[in-house]
Protein backbone atom coordinates (compact mmCIF):
# COMPACT_ATOMS: atom_id res chain seq x y z
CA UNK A 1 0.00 0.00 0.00
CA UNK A 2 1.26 3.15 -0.62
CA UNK A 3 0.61 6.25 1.34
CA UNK A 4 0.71 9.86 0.84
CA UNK A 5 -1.08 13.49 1.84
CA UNK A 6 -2.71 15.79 -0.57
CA UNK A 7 -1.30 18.92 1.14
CA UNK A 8 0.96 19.56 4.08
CA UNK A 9 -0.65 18.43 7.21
CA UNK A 10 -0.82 20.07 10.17
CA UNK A 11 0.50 18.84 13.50
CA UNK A 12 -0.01 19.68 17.02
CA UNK A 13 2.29 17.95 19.72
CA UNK A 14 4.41 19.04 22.90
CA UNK A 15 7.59 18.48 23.72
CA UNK A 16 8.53 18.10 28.09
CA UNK A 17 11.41 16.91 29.72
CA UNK A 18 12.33 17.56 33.26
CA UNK A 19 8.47 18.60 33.98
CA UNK A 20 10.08 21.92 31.79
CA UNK A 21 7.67 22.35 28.30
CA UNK A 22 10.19 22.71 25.76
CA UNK A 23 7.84 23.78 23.21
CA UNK A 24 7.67 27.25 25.00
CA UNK A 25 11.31 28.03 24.54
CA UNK A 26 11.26 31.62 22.99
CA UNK A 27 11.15 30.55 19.03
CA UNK A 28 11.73 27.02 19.37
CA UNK A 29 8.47 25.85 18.33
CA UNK A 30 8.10 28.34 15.10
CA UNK A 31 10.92 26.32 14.29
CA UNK A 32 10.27 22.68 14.72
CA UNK A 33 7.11 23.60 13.14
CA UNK A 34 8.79 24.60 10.18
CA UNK A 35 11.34 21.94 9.73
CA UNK A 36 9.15 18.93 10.14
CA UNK A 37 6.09 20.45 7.83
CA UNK A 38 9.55 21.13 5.26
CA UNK A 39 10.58 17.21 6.08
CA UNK A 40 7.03 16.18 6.02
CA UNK A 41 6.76 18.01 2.48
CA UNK A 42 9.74 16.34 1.28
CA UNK A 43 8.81 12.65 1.64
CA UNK A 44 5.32 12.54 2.65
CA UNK A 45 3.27 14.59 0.31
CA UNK A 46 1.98 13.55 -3.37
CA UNK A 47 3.65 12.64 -5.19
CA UNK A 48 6.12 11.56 -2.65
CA UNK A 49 4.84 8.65 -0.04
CA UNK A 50 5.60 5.67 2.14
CA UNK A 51 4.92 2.06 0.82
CA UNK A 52 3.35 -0.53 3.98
CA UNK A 53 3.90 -4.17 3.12
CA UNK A 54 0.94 -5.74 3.81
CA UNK A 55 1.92 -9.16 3.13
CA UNK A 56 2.64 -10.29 6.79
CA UNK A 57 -1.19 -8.78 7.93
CA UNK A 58 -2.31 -11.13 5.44
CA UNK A 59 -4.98 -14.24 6.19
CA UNK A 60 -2.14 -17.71 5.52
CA UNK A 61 -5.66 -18.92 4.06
CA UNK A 62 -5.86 -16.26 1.36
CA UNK A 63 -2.79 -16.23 -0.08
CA UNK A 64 -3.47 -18.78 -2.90
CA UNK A 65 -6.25 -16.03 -3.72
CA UNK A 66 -4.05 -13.47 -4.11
CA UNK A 67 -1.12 -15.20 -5.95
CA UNK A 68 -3.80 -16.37 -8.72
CA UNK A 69 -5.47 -12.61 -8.80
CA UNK A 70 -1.62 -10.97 -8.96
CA UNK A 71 -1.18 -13.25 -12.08
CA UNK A 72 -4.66 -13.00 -13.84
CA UNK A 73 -3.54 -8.69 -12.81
CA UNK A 74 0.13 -9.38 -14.27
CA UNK A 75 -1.12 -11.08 -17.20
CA UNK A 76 -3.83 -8.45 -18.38
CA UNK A 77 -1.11 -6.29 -17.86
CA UNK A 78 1.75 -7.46 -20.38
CA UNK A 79 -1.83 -8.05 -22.54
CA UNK A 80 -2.90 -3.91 -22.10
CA UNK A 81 0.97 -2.84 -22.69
CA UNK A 82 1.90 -5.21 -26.04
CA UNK A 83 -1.64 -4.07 -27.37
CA UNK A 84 -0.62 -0.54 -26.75
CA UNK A 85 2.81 -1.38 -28.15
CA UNK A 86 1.48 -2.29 -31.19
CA UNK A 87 -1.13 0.45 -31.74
CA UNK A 88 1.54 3.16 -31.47
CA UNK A 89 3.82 1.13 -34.02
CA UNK A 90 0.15 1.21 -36.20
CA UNK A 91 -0.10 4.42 -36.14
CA UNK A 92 1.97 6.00 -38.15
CA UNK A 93 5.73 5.39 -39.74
CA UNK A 94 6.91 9.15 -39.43
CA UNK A 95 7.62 8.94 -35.63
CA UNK A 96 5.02 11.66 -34.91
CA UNK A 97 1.96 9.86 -34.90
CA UNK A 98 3.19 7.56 -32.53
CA UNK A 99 4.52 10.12 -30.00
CA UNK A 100 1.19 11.41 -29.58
CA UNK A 101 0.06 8.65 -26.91
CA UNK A 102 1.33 5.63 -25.13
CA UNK A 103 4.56 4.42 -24.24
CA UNK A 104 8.36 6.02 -24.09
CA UNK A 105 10.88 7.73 -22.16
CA UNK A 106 10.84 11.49 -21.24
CA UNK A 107 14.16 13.58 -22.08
CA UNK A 108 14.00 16.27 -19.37
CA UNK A 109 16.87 18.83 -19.48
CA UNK A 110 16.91 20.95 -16.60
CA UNK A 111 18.91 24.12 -17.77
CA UNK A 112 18.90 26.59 -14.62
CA UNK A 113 16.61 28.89 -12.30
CA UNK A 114 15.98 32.30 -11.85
CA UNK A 115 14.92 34.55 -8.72
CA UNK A 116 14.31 31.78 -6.88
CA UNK A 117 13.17 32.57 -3.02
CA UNK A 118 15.99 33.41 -0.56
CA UNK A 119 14.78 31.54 2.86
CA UNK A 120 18.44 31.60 4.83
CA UNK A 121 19.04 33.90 6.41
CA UNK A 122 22.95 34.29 6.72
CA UNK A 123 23.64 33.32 3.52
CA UNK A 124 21.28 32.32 0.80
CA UNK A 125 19.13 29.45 -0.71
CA UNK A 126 21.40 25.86 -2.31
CA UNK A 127 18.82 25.01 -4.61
CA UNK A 128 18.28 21.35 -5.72
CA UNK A 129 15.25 19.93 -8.01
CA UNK A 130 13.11 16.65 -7.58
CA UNK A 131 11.60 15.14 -10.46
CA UNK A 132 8.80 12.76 -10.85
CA UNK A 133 6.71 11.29 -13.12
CA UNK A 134 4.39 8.99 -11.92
CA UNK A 135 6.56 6.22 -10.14
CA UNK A 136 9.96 7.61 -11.59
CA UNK A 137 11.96 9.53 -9.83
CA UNK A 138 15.09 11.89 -10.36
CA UNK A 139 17.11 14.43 -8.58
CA UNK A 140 19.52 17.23 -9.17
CA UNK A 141 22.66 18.34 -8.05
CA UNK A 142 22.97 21.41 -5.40
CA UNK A 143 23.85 24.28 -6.05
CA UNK A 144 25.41 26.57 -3.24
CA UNK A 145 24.53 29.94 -2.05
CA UNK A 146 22.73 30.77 -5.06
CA UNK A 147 19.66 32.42 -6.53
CA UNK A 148 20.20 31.84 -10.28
CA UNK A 149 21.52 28.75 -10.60
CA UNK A 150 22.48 26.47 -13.47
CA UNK A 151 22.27 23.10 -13.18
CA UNK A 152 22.64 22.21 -17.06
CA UNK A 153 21.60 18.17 -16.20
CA UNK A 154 19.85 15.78 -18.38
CA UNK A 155 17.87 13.11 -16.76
CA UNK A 156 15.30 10.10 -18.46
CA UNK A 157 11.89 9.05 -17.01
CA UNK A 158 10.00 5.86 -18.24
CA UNK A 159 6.32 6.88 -18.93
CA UNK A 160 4.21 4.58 -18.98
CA UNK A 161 1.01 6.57 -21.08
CA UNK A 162 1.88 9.98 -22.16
CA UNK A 163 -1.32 11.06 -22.61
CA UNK A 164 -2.61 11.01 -18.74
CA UNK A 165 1.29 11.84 -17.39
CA UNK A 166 2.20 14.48 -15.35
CA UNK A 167 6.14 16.04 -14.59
CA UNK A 168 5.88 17.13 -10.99
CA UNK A 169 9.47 19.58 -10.60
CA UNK A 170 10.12 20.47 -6.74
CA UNK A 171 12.84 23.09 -6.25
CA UNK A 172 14.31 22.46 -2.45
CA UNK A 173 16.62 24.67 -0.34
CA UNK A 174 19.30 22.14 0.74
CA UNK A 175 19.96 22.06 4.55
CA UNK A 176 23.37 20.48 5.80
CA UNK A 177 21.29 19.54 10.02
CA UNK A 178 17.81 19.39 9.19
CA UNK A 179 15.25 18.51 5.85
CA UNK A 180 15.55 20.65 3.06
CA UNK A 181 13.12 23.43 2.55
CA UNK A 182 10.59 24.22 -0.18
CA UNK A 183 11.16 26.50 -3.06
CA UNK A 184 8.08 26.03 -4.79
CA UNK A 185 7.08 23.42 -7.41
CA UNK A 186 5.42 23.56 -10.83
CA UNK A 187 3.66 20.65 -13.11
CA UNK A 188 3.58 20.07 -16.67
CA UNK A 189 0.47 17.81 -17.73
CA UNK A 190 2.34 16.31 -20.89
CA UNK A 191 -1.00 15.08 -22.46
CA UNK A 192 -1.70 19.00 -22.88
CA UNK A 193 1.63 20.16 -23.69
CA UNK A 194 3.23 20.66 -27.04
CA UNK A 195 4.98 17.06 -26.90
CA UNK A 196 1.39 16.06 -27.88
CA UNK A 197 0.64 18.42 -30.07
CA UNK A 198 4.25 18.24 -32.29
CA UNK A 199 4.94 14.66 -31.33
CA UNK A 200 8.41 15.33 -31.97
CA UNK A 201 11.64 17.99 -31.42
CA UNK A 202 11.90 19.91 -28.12
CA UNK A 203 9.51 21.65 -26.76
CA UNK A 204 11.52 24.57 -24.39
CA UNK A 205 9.69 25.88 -21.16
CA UNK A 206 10.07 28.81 -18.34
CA UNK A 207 7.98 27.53 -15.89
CA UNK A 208 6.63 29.96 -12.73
CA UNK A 209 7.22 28.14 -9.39
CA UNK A 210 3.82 27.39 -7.34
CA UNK A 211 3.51 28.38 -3.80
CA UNK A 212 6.27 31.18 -3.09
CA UNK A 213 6.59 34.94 -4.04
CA UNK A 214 8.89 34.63 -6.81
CA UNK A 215 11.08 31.76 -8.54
CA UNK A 216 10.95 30.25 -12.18
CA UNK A 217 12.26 27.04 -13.51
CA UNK A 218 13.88 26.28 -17.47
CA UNK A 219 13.33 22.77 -18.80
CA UNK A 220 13.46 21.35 -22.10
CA UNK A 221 11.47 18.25 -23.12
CA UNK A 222 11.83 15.66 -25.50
CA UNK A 223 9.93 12.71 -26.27
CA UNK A 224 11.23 9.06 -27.17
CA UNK A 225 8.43 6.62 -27.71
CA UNK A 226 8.97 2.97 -28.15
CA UNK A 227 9.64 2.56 -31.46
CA UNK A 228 8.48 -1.50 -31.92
CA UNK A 229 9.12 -1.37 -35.72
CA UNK A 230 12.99 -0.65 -35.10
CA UNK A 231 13.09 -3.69 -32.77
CA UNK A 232 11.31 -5.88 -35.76
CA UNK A 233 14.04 -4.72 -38.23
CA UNK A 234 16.86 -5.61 -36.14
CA UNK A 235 15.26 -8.91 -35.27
CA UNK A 236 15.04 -9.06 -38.89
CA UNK A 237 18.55 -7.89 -39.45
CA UNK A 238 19.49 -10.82 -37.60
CA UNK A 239 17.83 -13.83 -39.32
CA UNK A 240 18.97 -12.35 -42.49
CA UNK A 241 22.66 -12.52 -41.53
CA UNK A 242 21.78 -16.38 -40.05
CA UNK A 243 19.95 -17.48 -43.35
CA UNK A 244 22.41 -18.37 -46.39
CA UNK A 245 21.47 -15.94 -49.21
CA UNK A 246 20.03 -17.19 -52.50
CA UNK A 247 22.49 -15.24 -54.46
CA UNK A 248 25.48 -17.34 -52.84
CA UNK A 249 25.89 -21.10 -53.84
CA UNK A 250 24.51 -23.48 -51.09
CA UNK A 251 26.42 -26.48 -49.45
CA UNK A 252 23.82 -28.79 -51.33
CA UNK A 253 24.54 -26.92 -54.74
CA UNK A 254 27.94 -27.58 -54.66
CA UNK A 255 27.73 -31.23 -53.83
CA UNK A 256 25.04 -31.46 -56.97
CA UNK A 257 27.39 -29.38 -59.24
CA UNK A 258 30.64 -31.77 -58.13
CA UNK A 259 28.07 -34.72 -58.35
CA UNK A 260 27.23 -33.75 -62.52
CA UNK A 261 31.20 -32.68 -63.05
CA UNK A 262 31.71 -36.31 -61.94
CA UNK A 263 28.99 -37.93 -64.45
CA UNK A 264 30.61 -36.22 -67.10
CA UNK A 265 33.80 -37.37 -66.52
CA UNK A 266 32.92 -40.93 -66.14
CA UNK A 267 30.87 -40.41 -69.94
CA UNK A 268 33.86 -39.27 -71.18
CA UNK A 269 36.14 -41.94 -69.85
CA UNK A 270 33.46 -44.55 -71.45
CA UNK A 271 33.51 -42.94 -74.91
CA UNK A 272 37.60 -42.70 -75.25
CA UNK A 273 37.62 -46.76 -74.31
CA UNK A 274 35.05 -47.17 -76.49
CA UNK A 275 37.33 -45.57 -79.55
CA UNK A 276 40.14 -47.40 -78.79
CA UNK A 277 38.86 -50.65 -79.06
CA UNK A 278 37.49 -49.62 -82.46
């Protein structure tokens, strides 16, 4: 099972040791507060979240059940994805028909940022990214102390149906003691974006960070889709190069030509003893 909030939730707790309530330290608790909903934000909300293995709260009694269901599941599943396969080879030869929908990888090339929100406050914000698309998941490098940084990285994310996927970018302020803080975030909903609507080339983006005063993201895109007709040729590339060719003499040819060469000898032979006896 996997778990995850909508939105940050909010917690209310207390903190004592010594019969002293820690929580009422002069600033202390504005700042808990802010670095667990920050760590909270960073691993529990969508589309990050926390897989539970349920397998061990499981009936012994069921499990037969539940193996033959998680086949008949697997099974449709290969079925749904080499029928989708082959619809996006159907579609079209050019490449672009087939990018419009289904399977592929997702070329993301995260170029830099700009303005981005200062939150230290002796120096300022080391700015990493998070990427995600559906189950995949990517991250960048840091960048120190500053506001307009340049990453420059490439990363690729399996996508399983372009049509219905969405790129979720995170920007993060990286913290050396404690979990790093938000930035901001943006989505691109591929299925409406121009990797759709061109099906191929890049499609180059300035993207406005959600949730903060000021920050904006550059990414280019590319699509790959699976490309199941290059996979036949190659296959077919192969029993070519296994299969004699017609144009070149077979094994059994030869032994039929030396077979007739033979024959004609032998004639020969007959017809000279034949004359000499004469």
């Amino acid at each position: 099972v996997r778990l995850s909030f909508l939105e940050t939730p909010s917690m209310s707790f207390s903190l004592q040791a010594m019969n002293i309530n820690i929580m009422s330290l002069p600033g202390f608790s504005p700042w808990l507060h802010r670095v667990l909903d920050s760590f909270m934000e960073y691993k529990l909300v969508y589309p990050n979240s926390i897989v539970v293995d349920i397998d061990p709260f499981r009936r012994a009694g069921s499990a037969a059940t539940t193996e033959a269901a998680a086949t008949a599941a697997a099974a449709s599943s290969a079925t749904s994805s080499m029928s989708a396969m082959l619809n996006a080879t159907a579609v079209g030869g050019d490449g672009a028909a087939s990018a419009v929908g289904g399977t592929g990888v997702l070329l993301v090339h995260l170029v830099e940022g700009r303005d981005l929100l200062d939150v230290d406050i002796l120096t300022v914000s080391d700015p990493f990214v998070t990427l995600s698309v559906g189950r995949e998941r990517a991250e960048s490098k840091v960048i120190m102390n500053n506001l307009n940084p340049e990453w420059d990285e490439r990363f690729e994310l399996f996508v399983r149906d372009l049509q219905s996927a969405v790129l979720e970018l995170r920007v993060w302020d990286h913290e050396r003691f404690s979990a790093p803080r938000t930035l901001g975030h943006t989505v691109v909903r591929l299925g409406e974006s121009d990797l759709v609507r061109r099906g191929t080339g890049t499609v180059d983006l300035w993207l406005t960070l959600i949730g903060v005063r000021t920050g904006r993201i550059h990414v280019r895109l590319q699509w790959r889709p699976v490309d199941q007709s290059k996979d036949d040729e190659e296959s077919k590339a192969v029993d070519e190069a296994a299969t004699p060719s017609s144009s070149s003499p077979s094994l059994s040819s030869a032994a039929v030509a030396a077979s007739d060469h033979g024959s004609n000898n032998l004639i020969n032979s007959s017809s000279d003893d034949e004359d000499e006896d004469e």
